[in-house]
Protein backbone atom coordinates (compact mmCIF):
# COMPACT_ATOMS: atom_id res chain seq x y z
CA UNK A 1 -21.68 -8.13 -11.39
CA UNK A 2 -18.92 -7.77 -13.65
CA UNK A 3 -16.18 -5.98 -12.05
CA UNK A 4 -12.72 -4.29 -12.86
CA UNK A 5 -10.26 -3.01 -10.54
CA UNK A 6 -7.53 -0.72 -11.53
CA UNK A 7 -5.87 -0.65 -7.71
CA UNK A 8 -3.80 -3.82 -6.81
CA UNK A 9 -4.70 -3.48 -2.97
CA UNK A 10 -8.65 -3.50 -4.11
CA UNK A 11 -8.35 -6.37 -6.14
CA UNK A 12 -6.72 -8.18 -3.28
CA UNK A 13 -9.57 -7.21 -0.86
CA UNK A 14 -12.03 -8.15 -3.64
CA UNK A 15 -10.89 -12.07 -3.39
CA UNK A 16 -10.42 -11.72 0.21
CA UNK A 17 -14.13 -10.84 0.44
CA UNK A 18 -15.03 -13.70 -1.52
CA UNK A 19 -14.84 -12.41 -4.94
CA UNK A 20 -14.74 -14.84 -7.64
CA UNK A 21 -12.92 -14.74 -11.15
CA UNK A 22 -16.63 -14.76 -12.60
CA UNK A 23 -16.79 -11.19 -11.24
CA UNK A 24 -13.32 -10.01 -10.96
CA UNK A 25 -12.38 -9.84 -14.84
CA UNK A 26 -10.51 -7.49 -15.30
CA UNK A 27 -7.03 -6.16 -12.97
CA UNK A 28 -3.78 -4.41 -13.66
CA UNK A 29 -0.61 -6.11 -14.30
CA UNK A 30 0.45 -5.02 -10.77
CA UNK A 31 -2.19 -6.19 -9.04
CA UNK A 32 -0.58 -9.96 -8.30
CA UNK A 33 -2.12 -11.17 -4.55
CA UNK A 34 -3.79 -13.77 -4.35
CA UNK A 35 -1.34 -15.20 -7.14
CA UNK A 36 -3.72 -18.05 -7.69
CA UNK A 37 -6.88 -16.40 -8.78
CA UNK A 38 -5.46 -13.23 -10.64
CA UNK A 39 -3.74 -15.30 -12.88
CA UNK A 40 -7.31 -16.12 -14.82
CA UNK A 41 -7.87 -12.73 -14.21
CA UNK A 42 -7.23 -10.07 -17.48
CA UNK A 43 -4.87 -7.81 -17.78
CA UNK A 44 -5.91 -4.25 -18.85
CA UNK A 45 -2.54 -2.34 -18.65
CA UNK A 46 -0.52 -0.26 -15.47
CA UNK A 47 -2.07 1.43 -13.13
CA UNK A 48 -1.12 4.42 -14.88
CA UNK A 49 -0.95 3.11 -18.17
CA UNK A 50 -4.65 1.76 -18.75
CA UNK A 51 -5.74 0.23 -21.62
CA UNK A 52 -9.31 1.51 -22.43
CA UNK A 53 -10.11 -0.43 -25.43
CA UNK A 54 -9.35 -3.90 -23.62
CA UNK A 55 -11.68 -2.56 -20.63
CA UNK A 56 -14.43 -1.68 -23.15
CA UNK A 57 -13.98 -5.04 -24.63
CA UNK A 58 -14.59 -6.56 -21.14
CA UNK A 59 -18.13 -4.60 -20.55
CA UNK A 60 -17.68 -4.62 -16.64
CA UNK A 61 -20.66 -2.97 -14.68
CA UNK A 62 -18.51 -1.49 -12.21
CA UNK A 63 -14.33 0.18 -12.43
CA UNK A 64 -12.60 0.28 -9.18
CA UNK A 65 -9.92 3.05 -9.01
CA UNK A 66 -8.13 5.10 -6.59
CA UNK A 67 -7.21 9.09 -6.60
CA UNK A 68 -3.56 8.63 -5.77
CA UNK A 69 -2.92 5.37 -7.89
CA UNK A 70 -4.26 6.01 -11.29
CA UNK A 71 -4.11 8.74 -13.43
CA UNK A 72 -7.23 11.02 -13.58
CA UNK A 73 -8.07 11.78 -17.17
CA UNK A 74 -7.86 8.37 -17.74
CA UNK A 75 -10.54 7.47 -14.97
CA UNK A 76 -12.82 10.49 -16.16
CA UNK A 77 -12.12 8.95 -20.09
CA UNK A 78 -13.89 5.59 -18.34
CA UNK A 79 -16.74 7.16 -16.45
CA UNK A 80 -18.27 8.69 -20.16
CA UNK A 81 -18.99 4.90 -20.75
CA UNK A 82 -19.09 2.78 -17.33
CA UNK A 83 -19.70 3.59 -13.38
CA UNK A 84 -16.62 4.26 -11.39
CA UNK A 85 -15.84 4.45 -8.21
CA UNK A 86 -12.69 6.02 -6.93
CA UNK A 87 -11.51 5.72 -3.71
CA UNK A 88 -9.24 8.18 -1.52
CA UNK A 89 -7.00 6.32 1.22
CA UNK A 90 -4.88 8.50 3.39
CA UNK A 91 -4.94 7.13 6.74
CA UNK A 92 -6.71 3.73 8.48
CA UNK A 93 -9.97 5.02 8.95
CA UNK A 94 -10.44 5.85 5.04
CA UNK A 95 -9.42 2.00 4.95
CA UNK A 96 -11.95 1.19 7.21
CA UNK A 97 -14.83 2.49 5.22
CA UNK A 98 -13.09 1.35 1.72
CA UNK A 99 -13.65 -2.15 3.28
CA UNK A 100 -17.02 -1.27 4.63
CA UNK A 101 -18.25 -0.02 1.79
CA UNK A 102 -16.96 -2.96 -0.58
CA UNK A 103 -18.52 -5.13 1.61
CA UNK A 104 -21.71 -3.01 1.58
CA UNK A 105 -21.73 -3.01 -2.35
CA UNK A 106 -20.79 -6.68 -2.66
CA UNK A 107 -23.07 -8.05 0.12
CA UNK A 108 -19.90 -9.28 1.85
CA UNK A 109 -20.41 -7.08 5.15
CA UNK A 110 -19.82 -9.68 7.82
CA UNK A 111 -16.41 -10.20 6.02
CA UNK A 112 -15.42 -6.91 5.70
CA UNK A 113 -15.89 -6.50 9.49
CA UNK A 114 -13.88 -8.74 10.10
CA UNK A 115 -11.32 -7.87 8.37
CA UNK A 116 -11.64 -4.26 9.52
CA UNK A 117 -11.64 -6.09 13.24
CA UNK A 118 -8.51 -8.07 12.62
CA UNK A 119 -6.63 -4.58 11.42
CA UNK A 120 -7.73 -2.50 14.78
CA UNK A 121 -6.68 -5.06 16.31
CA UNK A 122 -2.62 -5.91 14.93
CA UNK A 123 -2.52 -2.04 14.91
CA UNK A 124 -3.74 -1.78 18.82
CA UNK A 125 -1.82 -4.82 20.07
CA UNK A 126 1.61 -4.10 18.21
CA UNK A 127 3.56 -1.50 18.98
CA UNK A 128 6.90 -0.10 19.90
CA UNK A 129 7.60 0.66 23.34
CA UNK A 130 9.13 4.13 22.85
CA UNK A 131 8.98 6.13 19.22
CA UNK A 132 12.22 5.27 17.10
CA UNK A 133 13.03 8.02 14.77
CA UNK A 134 12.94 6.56 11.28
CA UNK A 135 13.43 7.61 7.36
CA UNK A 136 11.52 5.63 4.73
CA UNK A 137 12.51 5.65 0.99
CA UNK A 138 10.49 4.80 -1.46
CA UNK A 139 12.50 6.17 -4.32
CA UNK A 140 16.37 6.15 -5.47
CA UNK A 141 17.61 8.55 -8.01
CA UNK A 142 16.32 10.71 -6.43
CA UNK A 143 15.71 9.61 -3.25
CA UNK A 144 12.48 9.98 -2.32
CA UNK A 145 10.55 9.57 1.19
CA UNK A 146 7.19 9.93 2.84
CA UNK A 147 5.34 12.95 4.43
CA UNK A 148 2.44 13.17 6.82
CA UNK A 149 -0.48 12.98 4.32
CA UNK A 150 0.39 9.16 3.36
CA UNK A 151 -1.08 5.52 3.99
CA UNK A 152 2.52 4.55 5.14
CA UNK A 153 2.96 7.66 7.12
CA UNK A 154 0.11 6.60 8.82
CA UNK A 155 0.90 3.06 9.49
CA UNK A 156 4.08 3.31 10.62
CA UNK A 157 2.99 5.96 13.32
CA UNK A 158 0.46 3.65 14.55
CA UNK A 159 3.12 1.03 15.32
CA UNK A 160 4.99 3.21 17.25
CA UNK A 161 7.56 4.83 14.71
CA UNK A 162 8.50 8.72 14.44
CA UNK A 163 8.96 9.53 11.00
CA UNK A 164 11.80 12.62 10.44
CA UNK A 165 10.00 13.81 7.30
CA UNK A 166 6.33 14.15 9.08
CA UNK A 167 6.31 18.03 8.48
CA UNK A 168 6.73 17.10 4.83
CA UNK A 169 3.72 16.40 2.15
CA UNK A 170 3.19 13.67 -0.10
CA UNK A 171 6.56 12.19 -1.54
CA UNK A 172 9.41 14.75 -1.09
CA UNK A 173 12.21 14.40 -2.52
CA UNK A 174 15.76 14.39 -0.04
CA UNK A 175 19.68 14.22 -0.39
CA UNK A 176 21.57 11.51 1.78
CA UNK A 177 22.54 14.38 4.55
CA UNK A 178 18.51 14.70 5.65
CA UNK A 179 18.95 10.98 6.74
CA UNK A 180 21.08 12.34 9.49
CA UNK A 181 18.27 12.48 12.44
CA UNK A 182 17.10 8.72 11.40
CA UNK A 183 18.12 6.26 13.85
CA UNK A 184 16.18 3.75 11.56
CA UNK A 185 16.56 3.79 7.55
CA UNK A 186 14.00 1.58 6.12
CA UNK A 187 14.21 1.23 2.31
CA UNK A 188 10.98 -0.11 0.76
CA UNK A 189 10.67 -3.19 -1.59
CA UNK A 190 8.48 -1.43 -3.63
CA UNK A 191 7.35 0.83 -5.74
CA UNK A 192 11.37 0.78 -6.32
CA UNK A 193 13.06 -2.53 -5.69
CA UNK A 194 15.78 -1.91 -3.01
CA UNK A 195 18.51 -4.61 -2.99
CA UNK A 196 21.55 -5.02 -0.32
CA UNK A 197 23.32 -3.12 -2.56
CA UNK A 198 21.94 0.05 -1.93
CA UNK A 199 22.22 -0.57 1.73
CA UNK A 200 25.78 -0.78 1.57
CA UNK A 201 25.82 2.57 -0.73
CA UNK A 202 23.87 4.15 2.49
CA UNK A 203 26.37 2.57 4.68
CA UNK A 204 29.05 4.22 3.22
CA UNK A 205 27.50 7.27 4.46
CA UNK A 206 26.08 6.43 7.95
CA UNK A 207 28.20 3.04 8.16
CA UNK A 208 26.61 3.30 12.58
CA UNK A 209 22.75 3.92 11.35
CA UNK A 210 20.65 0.87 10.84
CA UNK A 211 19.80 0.50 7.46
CA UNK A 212 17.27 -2.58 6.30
CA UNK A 213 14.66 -3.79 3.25
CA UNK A 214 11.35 -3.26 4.50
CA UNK A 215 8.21 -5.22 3.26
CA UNK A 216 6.84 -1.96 0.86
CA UNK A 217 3.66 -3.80 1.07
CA UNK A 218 2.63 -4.27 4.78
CA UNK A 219 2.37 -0.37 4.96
CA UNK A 220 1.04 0.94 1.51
CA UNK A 221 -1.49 -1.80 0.62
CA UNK A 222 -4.37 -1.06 2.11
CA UNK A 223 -7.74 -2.98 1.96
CA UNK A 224 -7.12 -6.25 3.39
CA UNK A 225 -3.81 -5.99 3.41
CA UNK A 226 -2.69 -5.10 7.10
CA UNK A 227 -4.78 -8.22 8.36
CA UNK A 228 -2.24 -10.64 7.06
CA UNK A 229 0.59 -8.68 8.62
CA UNK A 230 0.82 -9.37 12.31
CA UNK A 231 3.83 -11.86 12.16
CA UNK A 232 5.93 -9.27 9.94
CA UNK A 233 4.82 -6.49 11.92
CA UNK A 234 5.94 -8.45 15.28
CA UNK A 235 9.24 -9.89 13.56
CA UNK A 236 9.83 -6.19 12.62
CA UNK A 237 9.49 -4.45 16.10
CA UNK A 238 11.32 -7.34 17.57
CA UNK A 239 14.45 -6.62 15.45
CA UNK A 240 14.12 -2.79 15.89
CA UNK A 241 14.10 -2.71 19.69
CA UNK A 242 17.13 -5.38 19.90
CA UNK A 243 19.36 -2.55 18.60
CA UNK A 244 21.36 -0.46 20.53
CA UNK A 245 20.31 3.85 19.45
């Protein structure tokens, strides 16, 4: 089966699941783990930019995307010619059956499992010992954070953090002053690339808050993602309960 995926995350689990680059042929330009076997991989535009005419030119039996990470009339443009599924992953137990049922379609079920097994269990066994109140930006000008209904909303309340903007949806924007309740700023790596600098433009506002770079991928790739994360995730809560809030 000749497959493209149009999700970075799903491409990853795809080679974690024993995927090949025989079936894998076709990826976005973001999708980049495991470096090594995307590389022979094609490239068929953005996420949100894709190219249709290279995907056509491919012929894949099967398009991989996701509701929140591509854009829908291009998806619905693809399904006139080719099946598509589109996944919808809001919280770990979508991510569960994402993995289930790509190991389900791809005969890879045992691996899948464990994979699925591996994530229960980093998210069971590592935790904070009391909720630390924490803002996470995704976006700079504007800023931009996380509300209740998202992947990394969900992840970081499993390990133990409280997020300030949890009565928020989706990706609200915010001003610098609605940081004020954080004890925690994390500032993602990705989708925007946060740099020292712009933790000592924070600082300069809340020069006693704890402001760090956080790994954007360890909570907004799901898939197989969250397996490989135990040592950050440990590292992480080690740091956050040496300081003094």
């Amino acid at each position: 089966m000749k497959v493209v995926s149009l999700v970075p995350s799903i491409t990853e689990a795809l080679f974690d699941l024993g995927l090949t680059e025989n079936e894998v042929v076709g990826r976005t330009k973001f999708c980049i783990h495991p470096a090594g076997k995307v590389k022979n991989v094609a490239v068929i535009g953005g996420t949100k930019n894709i190219n249709i005419d290279k995907i056509k030119a491919l012929q894949p039996d099967l398009i991989l995307a996701n509701k929140e990470e591509n854009i829908k009339e291009q998806v619905e443009a693809l399904m006139d010619d080719f099946k598509v599924i589109v996944s919808n992953v809001e919280n770990i137990e979508d991510n569960y059956y994402l993995l289930k049922n790509l190991g389900k379609l791809f005969h890879k079920e045992e691996k899948a499992q464990l994979f699925n097994l591996k994530i229960y269990d980093i998210l069971y066994q590592t935790k904070i010992d009391s909720p630390i109140k924490v803002a996470y930006l995704i976006w700079k000008n504007p800023y931009m954070t996380i509300g209740s209904d998202t992947f990394i909303h969900k992840v970081l309340t499993e390990i133990g953090f409280d997020n300030i903007f949890k009565d928020q949806k989706r990706y609200p924007e915010i001003q610098t002053e609605h940081l004020a309740e954080a004890d925690i700023i994390m500032l993602s790596s990705e989708p925007f690339p946060f740099k020292e600098k712009h933790i000592e433009e924070l600082r300069e506002v809340y020069p006693d808050k704890k402001i760090m770079i956080v790994d954007g991928e360890a909570f907004s790739w799901y898939g197989t993602h969250i397996a490989k994360c135990e040592d950050y995730f440990k590292r992480l809560i080690l740091e956050v309960e040496s300081i003094n809030i």
